[in-house]
Structures are given as structure tokens and as C-alpha cells.
Protein backbone atom coordinates (compact mmCIF):
# COMPACT_ATOMS: atom_id res chain seq x y z
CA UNK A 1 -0.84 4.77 -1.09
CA UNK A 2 3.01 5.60 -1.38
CA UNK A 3 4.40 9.15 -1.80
CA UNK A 4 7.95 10.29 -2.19
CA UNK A 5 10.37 8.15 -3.95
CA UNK A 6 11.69 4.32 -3.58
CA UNK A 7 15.32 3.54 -4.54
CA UNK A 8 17.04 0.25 -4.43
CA UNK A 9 20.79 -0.16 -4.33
CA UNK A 10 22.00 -3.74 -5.20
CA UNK A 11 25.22 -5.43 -5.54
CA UNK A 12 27.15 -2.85 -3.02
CA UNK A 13 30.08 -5.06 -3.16
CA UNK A 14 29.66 -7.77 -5.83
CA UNK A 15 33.01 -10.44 -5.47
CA UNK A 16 33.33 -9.35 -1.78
CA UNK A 17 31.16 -11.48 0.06
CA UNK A 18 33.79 -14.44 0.64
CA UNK A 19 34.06 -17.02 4.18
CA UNK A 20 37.24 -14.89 5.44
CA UNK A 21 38.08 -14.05 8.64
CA UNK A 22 35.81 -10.97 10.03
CA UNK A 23 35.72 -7.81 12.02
CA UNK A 24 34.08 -5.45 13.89
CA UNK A 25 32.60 -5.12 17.89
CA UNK A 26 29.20 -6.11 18.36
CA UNK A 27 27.68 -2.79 18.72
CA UNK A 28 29.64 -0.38 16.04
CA UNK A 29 28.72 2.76 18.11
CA UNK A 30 30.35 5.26 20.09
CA UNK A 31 29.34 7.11 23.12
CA UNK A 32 29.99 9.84 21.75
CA UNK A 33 26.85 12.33 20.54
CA UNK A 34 28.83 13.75 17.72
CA UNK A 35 29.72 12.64 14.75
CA UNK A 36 33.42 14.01 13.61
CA UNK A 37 35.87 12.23 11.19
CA UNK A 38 39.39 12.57 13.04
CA UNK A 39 41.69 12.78 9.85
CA UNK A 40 43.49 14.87 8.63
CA UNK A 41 43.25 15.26 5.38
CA UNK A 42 39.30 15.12 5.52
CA UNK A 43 38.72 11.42 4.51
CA UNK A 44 38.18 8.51 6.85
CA UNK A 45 37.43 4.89 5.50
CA UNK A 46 37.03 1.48 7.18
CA UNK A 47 36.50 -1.91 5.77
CA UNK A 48 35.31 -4.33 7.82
CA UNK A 49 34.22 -8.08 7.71
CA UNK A 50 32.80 -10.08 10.66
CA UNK A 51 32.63 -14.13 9.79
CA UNK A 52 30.63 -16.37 12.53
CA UNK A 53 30.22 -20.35 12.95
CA UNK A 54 27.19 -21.18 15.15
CA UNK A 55 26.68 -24.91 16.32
CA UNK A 56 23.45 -25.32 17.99
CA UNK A 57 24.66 -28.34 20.35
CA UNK A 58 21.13 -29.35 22.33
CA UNK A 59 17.36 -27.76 22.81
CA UNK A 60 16.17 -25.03 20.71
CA UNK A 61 14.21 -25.95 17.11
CA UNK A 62 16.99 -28.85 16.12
CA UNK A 63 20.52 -29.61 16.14
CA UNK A 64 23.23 -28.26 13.46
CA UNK A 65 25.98 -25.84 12.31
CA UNK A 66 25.62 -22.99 10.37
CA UNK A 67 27.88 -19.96 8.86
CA UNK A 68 27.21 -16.58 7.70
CA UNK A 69 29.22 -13.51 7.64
CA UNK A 70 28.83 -9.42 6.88
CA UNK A 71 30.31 -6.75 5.62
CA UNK A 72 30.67 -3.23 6.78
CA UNK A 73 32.19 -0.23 4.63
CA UNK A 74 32.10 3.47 6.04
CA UNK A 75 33.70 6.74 4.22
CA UNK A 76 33.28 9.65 6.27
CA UNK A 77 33.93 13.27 4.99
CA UNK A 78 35.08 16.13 6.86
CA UNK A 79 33.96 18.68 4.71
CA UNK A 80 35.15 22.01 6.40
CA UNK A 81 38.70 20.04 5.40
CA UNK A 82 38.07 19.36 1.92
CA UNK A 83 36.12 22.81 0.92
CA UNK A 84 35.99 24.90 3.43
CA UNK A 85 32.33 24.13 5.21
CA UNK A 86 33.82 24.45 8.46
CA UNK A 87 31.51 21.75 11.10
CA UNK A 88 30.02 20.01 8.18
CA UNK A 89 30.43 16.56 7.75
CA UNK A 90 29.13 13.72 5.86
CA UNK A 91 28.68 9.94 6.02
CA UNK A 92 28.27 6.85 3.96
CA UNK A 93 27.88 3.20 5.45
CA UNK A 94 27.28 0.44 3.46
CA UNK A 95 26.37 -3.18 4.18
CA UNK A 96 26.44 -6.64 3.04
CA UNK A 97 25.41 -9.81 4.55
CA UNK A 98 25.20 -13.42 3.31
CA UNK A 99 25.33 -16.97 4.62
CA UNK A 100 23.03 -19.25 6.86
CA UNK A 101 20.40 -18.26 9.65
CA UNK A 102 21.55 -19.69 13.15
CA UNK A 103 18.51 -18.31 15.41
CA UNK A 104 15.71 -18.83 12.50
CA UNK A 105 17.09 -22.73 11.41
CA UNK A 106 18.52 -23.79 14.78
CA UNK A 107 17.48 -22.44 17.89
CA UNK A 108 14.18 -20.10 17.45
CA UNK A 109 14.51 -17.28 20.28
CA UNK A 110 13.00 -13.91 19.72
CA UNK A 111 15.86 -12.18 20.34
CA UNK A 112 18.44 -13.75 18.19
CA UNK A 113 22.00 -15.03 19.08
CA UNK A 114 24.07 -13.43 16.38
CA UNK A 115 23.79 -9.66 15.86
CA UNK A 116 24.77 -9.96 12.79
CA UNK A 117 22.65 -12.72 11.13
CA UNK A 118 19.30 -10.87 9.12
CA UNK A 119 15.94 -12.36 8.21
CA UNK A 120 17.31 -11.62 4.20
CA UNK A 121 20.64 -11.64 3.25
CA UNK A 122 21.39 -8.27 1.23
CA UNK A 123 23.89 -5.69 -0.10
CA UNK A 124 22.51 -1.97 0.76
CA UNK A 125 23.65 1.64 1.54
CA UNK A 126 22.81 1.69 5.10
CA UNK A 127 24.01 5.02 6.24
CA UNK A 128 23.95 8.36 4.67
CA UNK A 129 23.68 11.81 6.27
CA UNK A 130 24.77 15.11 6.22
CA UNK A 131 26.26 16.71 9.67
CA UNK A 132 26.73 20.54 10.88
CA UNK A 133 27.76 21.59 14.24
CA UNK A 134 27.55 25.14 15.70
CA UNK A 135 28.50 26.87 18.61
CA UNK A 136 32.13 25.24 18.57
CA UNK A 137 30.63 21.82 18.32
CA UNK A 138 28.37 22.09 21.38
CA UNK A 139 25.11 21.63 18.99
CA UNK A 140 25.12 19.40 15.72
CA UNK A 141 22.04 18.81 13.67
CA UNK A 142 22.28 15.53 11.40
CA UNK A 143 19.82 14.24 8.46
CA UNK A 144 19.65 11.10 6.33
CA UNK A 145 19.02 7.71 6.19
CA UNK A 146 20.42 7.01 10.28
CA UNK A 147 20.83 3.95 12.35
CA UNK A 148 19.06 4.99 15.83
CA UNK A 149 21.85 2.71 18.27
CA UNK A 150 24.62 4.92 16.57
CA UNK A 151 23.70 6.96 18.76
CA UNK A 152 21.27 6.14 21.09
CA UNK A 153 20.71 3.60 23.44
CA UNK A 154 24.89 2.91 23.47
CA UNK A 155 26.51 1.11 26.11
CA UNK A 156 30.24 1.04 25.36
CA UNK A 157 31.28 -2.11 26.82
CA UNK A 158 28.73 -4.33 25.67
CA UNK A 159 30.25 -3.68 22.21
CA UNK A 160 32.05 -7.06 22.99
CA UNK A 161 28.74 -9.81 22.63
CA UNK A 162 27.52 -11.60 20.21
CA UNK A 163 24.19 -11.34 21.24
CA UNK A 164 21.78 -8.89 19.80
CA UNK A 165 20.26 -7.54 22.92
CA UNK A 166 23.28 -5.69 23.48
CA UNK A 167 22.94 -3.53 21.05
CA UNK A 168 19.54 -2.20 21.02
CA UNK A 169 17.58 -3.09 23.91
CA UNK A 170 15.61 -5.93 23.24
CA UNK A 171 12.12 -4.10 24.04
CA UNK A 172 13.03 -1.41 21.53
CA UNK A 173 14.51 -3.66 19.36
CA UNK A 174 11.10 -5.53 18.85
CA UNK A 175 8.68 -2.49 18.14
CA UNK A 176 7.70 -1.04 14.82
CA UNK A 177 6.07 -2.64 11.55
CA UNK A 178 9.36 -3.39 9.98
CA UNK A 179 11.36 -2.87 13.49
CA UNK A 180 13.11 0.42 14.33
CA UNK A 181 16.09 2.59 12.39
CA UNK A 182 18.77 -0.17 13.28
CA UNK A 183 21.01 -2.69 11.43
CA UNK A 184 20.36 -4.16 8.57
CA UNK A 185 17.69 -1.23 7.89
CA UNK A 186 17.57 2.15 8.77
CA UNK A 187 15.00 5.14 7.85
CA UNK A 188 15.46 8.34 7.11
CA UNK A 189 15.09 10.96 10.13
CA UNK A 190 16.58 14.05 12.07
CA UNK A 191 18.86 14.05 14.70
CA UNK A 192 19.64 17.17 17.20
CA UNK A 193 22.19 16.93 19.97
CA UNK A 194 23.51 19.40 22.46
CA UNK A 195 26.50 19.34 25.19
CA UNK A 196 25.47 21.42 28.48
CA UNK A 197 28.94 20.69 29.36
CA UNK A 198 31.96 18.81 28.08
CA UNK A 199 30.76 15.60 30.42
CA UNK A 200 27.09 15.58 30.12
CA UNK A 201 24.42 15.59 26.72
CA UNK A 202 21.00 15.83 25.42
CA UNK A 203 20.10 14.51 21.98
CA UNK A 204 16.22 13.87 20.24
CA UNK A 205 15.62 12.09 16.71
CA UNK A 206 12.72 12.10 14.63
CA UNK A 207 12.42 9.19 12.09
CA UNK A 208 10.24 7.72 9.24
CA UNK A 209 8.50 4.97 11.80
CA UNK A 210 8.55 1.99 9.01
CA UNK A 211 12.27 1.74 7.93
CA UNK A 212 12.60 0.63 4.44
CA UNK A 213 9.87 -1.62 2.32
CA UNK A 214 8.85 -4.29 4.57
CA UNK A 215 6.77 -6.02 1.39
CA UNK A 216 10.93 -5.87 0.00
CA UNK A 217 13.93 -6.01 2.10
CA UNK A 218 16.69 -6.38 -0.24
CA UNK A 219 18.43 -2.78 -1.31
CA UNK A 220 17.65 0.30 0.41
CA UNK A 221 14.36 1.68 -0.06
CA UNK A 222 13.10 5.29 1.28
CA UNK A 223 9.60 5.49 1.67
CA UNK A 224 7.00 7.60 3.11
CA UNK A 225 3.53 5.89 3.28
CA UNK A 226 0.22 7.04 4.65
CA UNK A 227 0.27 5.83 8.29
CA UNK A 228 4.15 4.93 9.03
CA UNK A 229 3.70 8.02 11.56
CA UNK A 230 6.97 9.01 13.36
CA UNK A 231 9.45 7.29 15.72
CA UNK A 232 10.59 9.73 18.50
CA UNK A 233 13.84 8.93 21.01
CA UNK A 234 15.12 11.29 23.29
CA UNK A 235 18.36 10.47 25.73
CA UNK A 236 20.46 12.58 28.21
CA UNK A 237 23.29 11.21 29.51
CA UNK A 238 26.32 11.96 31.83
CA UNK A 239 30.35 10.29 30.84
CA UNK A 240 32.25 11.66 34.10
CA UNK A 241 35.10 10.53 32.23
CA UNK A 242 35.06 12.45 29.09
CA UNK A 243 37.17 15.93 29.28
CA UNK A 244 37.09 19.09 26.87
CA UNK A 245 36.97 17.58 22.76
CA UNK A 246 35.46 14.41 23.55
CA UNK A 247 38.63 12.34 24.86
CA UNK A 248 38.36 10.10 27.46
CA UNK A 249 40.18 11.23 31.29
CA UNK A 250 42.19 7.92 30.93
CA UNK A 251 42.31 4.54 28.94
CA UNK A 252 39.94 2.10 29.03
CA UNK A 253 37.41 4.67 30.77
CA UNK A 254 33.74 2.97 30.42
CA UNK A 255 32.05 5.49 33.14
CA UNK A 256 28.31 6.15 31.61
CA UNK A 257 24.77 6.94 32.93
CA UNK A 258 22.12 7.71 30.23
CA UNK A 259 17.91 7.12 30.48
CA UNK A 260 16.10 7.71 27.29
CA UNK A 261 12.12 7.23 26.42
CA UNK A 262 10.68 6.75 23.14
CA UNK A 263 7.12 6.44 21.28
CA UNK A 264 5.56 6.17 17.44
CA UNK A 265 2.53 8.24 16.76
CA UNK A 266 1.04 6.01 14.59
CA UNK A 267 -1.81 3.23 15.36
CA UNK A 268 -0.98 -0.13 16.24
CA UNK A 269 -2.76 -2.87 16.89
CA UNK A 270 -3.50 -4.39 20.14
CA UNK A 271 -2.43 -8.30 21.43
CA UNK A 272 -5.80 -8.72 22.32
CA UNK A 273 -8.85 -6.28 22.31
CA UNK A 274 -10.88 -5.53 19.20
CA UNK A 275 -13.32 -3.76 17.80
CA UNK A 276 -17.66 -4.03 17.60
CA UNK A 277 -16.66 -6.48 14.10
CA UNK A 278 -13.57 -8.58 15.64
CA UNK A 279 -10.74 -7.09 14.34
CA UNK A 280 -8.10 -5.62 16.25
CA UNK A 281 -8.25 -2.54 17.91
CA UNK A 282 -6.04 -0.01 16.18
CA UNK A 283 -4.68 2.13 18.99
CA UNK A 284 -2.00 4.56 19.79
CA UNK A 285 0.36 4.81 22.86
CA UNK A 286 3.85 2.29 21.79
CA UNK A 287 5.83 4.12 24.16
CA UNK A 288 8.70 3.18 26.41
CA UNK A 289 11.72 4.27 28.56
CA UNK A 290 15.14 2.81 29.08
CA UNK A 291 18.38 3.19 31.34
CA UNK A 292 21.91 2.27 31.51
CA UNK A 293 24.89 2.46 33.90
CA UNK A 294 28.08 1.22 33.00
CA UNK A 295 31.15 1.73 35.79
CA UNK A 296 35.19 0.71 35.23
CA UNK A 297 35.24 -1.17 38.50
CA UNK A 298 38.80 -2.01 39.27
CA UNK A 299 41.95 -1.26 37.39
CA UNK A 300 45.30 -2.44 37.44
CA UNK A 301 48.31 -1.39 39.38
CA UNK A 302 50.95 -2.81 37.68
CA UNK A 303 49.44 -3.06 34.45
CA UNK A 304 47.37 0.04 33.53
CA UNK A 305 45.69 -0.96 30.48
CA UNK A 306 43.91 -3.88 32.88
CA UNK A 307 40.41 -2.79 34.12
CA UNK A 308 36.86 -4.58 34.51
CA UNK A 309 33.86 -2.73 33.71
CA UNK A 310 30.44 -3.00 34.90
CA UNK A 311 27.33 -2.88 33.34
CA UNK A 312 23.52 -3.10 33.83
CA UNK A 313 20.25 -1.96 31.49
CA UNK A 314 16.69 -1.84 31.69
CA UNK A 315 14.10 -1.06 29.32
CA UNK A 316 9.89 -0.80 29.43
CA UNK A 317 7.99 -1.10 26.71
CA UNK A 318 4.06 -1.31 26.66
CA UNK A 319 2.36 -4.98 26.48
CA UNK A 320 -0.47 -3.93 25.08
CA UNK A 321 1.17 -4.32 21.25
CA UNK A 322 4.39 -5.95 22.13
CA UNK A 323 5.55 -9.67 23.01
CA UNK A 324 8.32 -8.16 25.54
CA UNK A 325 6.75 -5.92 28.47
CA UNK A 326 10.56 -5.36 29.92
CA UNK A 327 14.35 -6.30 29.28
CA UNK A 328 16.89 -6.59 31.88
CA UNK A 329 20.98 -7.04 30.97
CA UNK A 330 23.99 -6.98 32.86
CA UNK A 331 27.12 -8.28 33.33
CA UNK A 332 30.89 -8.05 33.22
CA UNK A 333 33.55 -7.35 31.10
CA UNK A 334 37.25 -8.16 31.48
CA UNK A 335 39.95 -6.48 29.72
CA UNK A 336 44.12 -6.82 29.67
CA UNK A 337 44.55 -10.01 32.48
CA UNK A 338 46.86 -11.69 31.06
CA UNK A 339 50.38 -10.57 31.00
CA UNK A 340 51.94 -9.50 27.36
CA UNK A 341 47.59 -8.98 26.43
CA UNK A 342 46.67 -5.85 26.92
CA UNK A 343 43.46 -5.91 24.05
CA UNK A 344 42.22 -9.20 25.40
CA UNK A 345 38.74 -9.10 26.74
CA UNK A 346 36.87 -11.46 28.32
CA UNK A 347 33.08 -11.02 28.99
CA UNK A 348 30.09 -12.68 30.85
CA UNK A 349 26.26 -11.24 30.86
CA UNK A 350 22.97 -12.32 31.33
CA UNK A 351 19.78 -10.60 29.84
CA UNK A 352 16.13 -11.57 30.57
CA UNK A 353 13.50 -10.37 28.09
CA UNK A 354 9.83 -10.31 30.15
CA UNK A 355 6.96 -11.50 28.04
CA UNK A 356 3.25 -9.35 28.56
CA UNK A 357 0.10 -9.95 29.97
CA UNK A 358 -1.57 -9.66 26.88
CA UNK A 359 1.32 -11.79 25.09
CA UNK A 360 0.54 -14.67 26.92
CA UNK A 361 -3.00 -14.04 26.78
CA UNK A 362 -3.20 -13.98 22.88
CA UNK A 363 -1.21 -17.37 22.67
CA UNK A 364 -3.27 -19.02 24.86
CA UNK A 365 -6.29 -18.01 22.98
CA UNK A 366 -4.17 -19.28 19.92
CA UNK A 367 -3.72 -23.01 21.54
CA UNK A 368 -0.11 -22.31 22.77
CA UNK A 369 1.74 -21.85 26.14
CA UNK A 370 4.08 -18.82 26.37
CA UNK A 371 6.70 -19.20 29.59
CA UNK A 372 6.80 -15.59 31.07
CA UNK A 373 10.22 -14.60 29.77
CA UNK A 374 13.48 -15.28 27.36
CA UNK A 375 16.63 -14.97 28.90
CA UNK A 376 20.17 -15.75 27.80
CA UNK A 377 23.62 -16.21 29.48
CA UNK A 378 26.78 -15.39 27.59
CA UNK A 379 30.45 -15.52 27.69
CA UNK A 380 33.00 -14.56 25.15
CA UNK A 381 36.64 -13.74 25.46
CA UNK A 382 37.95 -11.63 22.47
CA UNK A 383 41.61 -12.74 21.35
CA UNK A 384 43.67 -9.98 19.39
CA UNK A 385 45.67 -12.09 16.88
CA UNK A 386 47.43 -9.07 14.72
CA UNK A 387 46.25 -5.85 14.99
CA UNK A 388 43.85 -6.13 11.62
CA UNK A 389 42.01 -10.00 13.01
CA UNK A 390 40.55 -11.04 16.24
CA UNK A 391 39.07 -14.21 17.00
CA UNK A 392 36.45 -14.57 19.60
CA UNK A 393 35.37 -18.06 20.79
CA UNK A 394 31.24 -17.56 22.21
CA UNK A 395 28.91 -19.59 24.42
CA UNK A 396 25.15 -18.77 24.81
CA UNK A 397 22.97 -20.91 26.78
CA UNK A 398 19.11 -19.69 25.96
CA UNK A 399 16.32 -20.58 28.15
CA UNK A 400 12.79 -20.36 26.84
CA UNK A 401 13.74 -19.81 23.38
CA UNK A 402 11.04 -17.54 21.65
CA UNK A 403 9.10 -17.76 24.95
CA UNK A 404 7.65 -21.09 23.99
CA UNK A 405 7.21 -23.63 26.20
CA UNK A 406 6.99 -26.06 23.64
CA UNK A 407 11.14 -25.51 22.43
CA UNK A 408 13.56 -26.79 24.86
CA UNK A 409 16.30 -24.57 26.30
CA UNK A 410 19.25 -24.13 23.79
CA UNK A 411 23.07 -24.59 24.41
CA UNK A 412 24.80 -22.86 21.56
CA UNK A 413 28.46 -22.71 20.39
CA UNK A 414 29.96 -20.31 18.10
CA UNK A 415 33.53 -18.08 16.76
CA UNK A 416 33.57 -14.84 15.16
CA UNK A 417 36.26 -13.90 13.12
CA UNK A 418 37.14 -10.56 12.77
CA UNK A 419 39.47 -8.48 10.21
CA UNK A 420 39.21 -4.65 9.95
CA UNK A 421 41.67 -1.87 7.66
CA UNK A 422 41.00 1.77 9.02
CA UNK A 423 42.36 4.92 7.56
């Protein structure tokens, strides 16, 4: 039984969706806990498009070459700047995707290779909330339809991959009956955040635990059914290099160390146990935890805007009602070597998704062999062409692609494209 409304929102940006150069970093959030729009006259806006070819050259589910492409479009609204609600604020992100399905055609892992390829291709609002801080900005309360790895779970120089395990952990990532609040749909919830002190926060979000209508994912669609229960996160973090307002100490400053745990309190089922009749065992208890460290390494002498950052993450999730028991990333990230280019980054990671007891239990019951893990290595290097476009060569090599024993590992070749207009 449904209660509460359902709204669909089509054709977002009808005569848009063209094969043009793209934009945008892999994961679009900040580390930031806030949400502020830094303009002056009270009205931010971005456009920004993100095209990707992906050649799947051997292994994986067959050979080919694919295209697809998305569109972002944000308006943000200070409105203590427009009418006087001093620490209110307001935000509106809208997407649009379209073109082929790399991962689902070509190579078949569970975690994807292209964060921004979807299951359906769809225009939708994707953001909307209202913000208000108090106690000169040191607590904010936001509500509205919210995309959890805004926020949460935000490693600042991963922002640079094409892979989706970046982004949202990739046992997080997998949880949920239509997945968690994260792109392409989110769910409406609660966030509260608080700064102890200008380096350090704490920040907890409540949301609707089935984003969207699963049965429909094209438009955007708030629901709240009878059992979608609740999806709880809660982080604290420390950025030694942020100072008083947010700003980093110095350019190119990637110092972060955050742990975060999460859990739905609805019923799922389990992988393998059922009840006195056969079916499976409704149960509760989806929990799981997650950290991440991320370190600037070395800088430059000579050249200041030259640094290389480190990274690692680690999440837990439990195997009793997920395919992934753990995830594991980490890697490096390269930025300003060569002389006369300064935005330049080039990045290498690897990530290892572990596959559950139960997992491989329940496809060996079903006549299959899963291998005990999907992991990926990745390098990139992102190439500033004019300040509005970026192109960004990418090579994934996938081994155990959906944890299947019976698809071969995967070389894969791709480009992004990238064009962006801020104001």
C-alpha cells in the first residue's frame, strides 16, 4: 500500500541531450559538511555535461564500443541574500542521462566502470532541499530530496576516476531495494551537521530507505511505502587543513580522516536461510561501517601547485543480505608534473570488492561458481584543454567481472569529455 504522494518530472532538458564534449569530476562532492552558495548576488548556477566512449577490448560478456553521456544542472540560492533569511539556503540539481550501457552490454562487473552510465536512461530533478545554519554556521539542518555521497562518504581526490567505487563505497553502494540516496536517484531525508571546531565535524542523515519507484525509474518519484523503513549514516571526520570559513590552509590541500557506520531498519531478506515453508528469512540487521584517509604526500618546490595525494578506504557491510562482505580502494593521484600544467592530474588505484560467505553459498546452490572477490585497476590522467573542457583518456583492467567465474577478466578502454559553465 502507498501513502503520500508520487510525482514524475520528465523532459528536464528536452533538445539538450546531444554527443558533445562533457564535464564534471567523478564524484561531484565536496568535503565540506555545509552547504553555502559563494555568490554574491545570491544565485549560483552550473551546467555541466560529461560525454564517455568505452571500448571493451578482451574478457568480460563480449567485445564492442559504446557511448553515452549526462547532464548535470545545479541553481543554488542564498536566500539570506535575496530576502533577507539570513543562513537559509536552497538547492536544485537536475539530471539527464542518455546513450549506451558499457558495464551491462560489454563487460558485466557488479560494480560498474562508468559512474555515470544508469540501468535507465532518464531526465529527473535529482536534488532539492532547503538549508538553515545557526550558531554562525557551526550547525546546519538540511531537508529534501538529498544525494547521501554529497556529503557523506567523500574522498576528495578520488573525484578524478571513472570508476564508480570511488564515489560511494562499493559495499554501500550495493545495499537497499532500489540502492541507497545516490546518483541517478535520491530519496527524500534529513540531514544534521555540526563543527566542534573549524577542522573537525559530525553529521547524521535520516532517509526514505527505497529511493524513488523501483517498479518506475524514469522521473523523480517520492514515495513512502509500508516497509521502506529508514536509512541511517552517521560520519565524523577531521580536515587538518581546513582553517576558520571552510578554506583550505594551502592549494591543493587533500588532508582527510573520516569513519562513518550506517544501517536500514527495515527487513531484508537473507542469501540463504529461510523460513519453516522455504522462503527467505526476512530479517533485520543491514548494517555497516566505513573509513577513509587521504594525505597530500609530497609537494613541489619549484612549482607549488605540484603535489601527489594519497588515498586508501575500507568499508564492511554484512554478508548475510549482500553479494559484497568488504571493499578495499586505494591509490594515487598526481597533480601539476608537467611544466606550463598546473590542472593536469594523473591517477592510478586499485579497489577489491570481497564477495560473502553466504554469496557464494547461494550461487553454488544455484549451479554457479562465484570467485571470492571483484577487483579493478585504473589509471586516468585528466588533460585541461581550456578552462570550460577537459579530456581524460581511462584504462580499467577488471578481474572477476561480477564475481563470476564463468566471465573472463576484462581490459577496457575509454575518454571522457568534459565541458562545464559556472556562475
Amino acid at each position: 500500500m502507498k501513502h503520500g504522494m508520487s510525482k514524475s518530472i520528465a523532459a528536464l532538458f528536452a533538445g539538450t541531450l546531444l554527443l558533445v564534449p562533457a564535464c564534471v569530476m567523478g564524484a561531484e562532492a565536496a568535503i565540506e559538511t555545509q552547504r553555502t552558495p559563494a555568490v554574491d548576488n545570491g544565485i549560483a548556477f552550473g551546467f555541466m555535461y560529461r560525454a564517455d566512449v568505452f571500448s571493451s577490448v578482451s574478457g568480460g560478456l563480449k567485445q564492442g564500443t559504446t557511448a553515452l553521456g549526462n547532464l548535470d544542472a545545479k541553481l543554488d540560492f542564498n536566500l539570506g541574500t535575496l530576502i533577507g533569511w539570513d543562513g537559509v539556503s536552497v538547492g536544485l540539481h537536475g539530471i539527464a542521462s542518455h546513450g549506451g550501457k558499457p558495464n551491462a552490454n560489454l563487460v558485466g562487473s557488479s560494480q560498474g566502470v562508468d559512474n555515470i552510465e544508469v540501468d535507465t536512461n532518464a531526465a529527473k530533478l535529482f536534488q532539492a532541499w532547503i538549508q538553515k545554519q545557526f550558531l554562525n554556521e557551526k550547525l546546519s539542518a538540511l531537508f529534501g530530496l538529498y544525494d547521501l555521497n554529497s556529503e557523506f562518504y567523500v574522498s576528495h581526490s578520488t573525484g578524478i576516476f571513472l570508476h564508480p567505487s570511488p564515489g560511494i563505497g562499493s559495499e554501500l553502494a550495493q545495499t537497499g531495494l532500489n540502492g541507497p540516496s545516490v546518483f541517478p536517484t535520491s530519496s527524500v531525508g534529513l540531514r544534521v551537521g555540526y563543527l566542534p571546531t573549524p577542522k573537525t565535524y559530525v553529521q547524521a542523515v535520516v532517509l526514505d530507505g527505497v529511493p524513488g519507484d523501483p517498479g518506475n525509474p524514469r522521473g523523480t518519484h517520492i514515495q513512502f511505502n509500508d516497509g521502506d523503513g529508514a536509512l541511517r549514516v552517521v560520519e565524523a571526520g577531521y580536515i587538518p587543513g581546513k582553517a576558520q570559513g571552510g578554506e583550505a590552509a594551502s592549494p591543493g590541500q587533500t588532508d582527510k580522516y573520516a569513519v562513518g557506520a550506517w544501517s536500514y531498519t527495515s527487513r531484508f531478506a537473507d542469501l540463504v536461510d529461510v523460513d519453516g515453508v522455504g522462503d527467505p528469512l526476512m530479517r533485520k540487521g543491514n548494517r555497516g561501517f566505513y573509513v577513509l584517509a587521504e594525505r597530500t604526500l609530497h609537494r613541489g618546490t619549484r612549482n607549488p601547485d605540484s603535489h601527489a595525494d594519497g588515498f586508501i578506504r575500507y568499508g564492511r557491510a554484512n554478508a548475510d543480505f549482500n553479494q559484497f562482505s568488504s571493499y578495499f580502494q586505494a591509490g594515487l593521484v598526481f597533480s601539476g608534473m608537467l611544466a606550463g600544467r598546473s590542472e593536469d592530474q594523473f591517477a592510478v588505484s586499485y579497489s577489491t570488492a570481497r564477495t560473502g560467505d553466504k554469496h557464494r553459498l547461494a550461487a553454488s546452490i544455484a549451479g554457479a561458481e562465484a570467485t571470492s572477490h571483484e577487483s579493478a585497476w585504473e589509471a586516468t590522467y585528466r588533460a585541461h584543454v581550456t578552462p570550460w573542457l577537459a579530456v581524460q583518456p581511462n584504462l580499467q583492467y577488471v578481474i572477476n567481472p561480477g564475481a563470476d567465474a564463468r566471465i573472463r577478466n576484462a581490459t577496457v578502454l575509454g575518454v571522457r569529455f568534459e565541458m562545464s559553465v559556472e556562475k
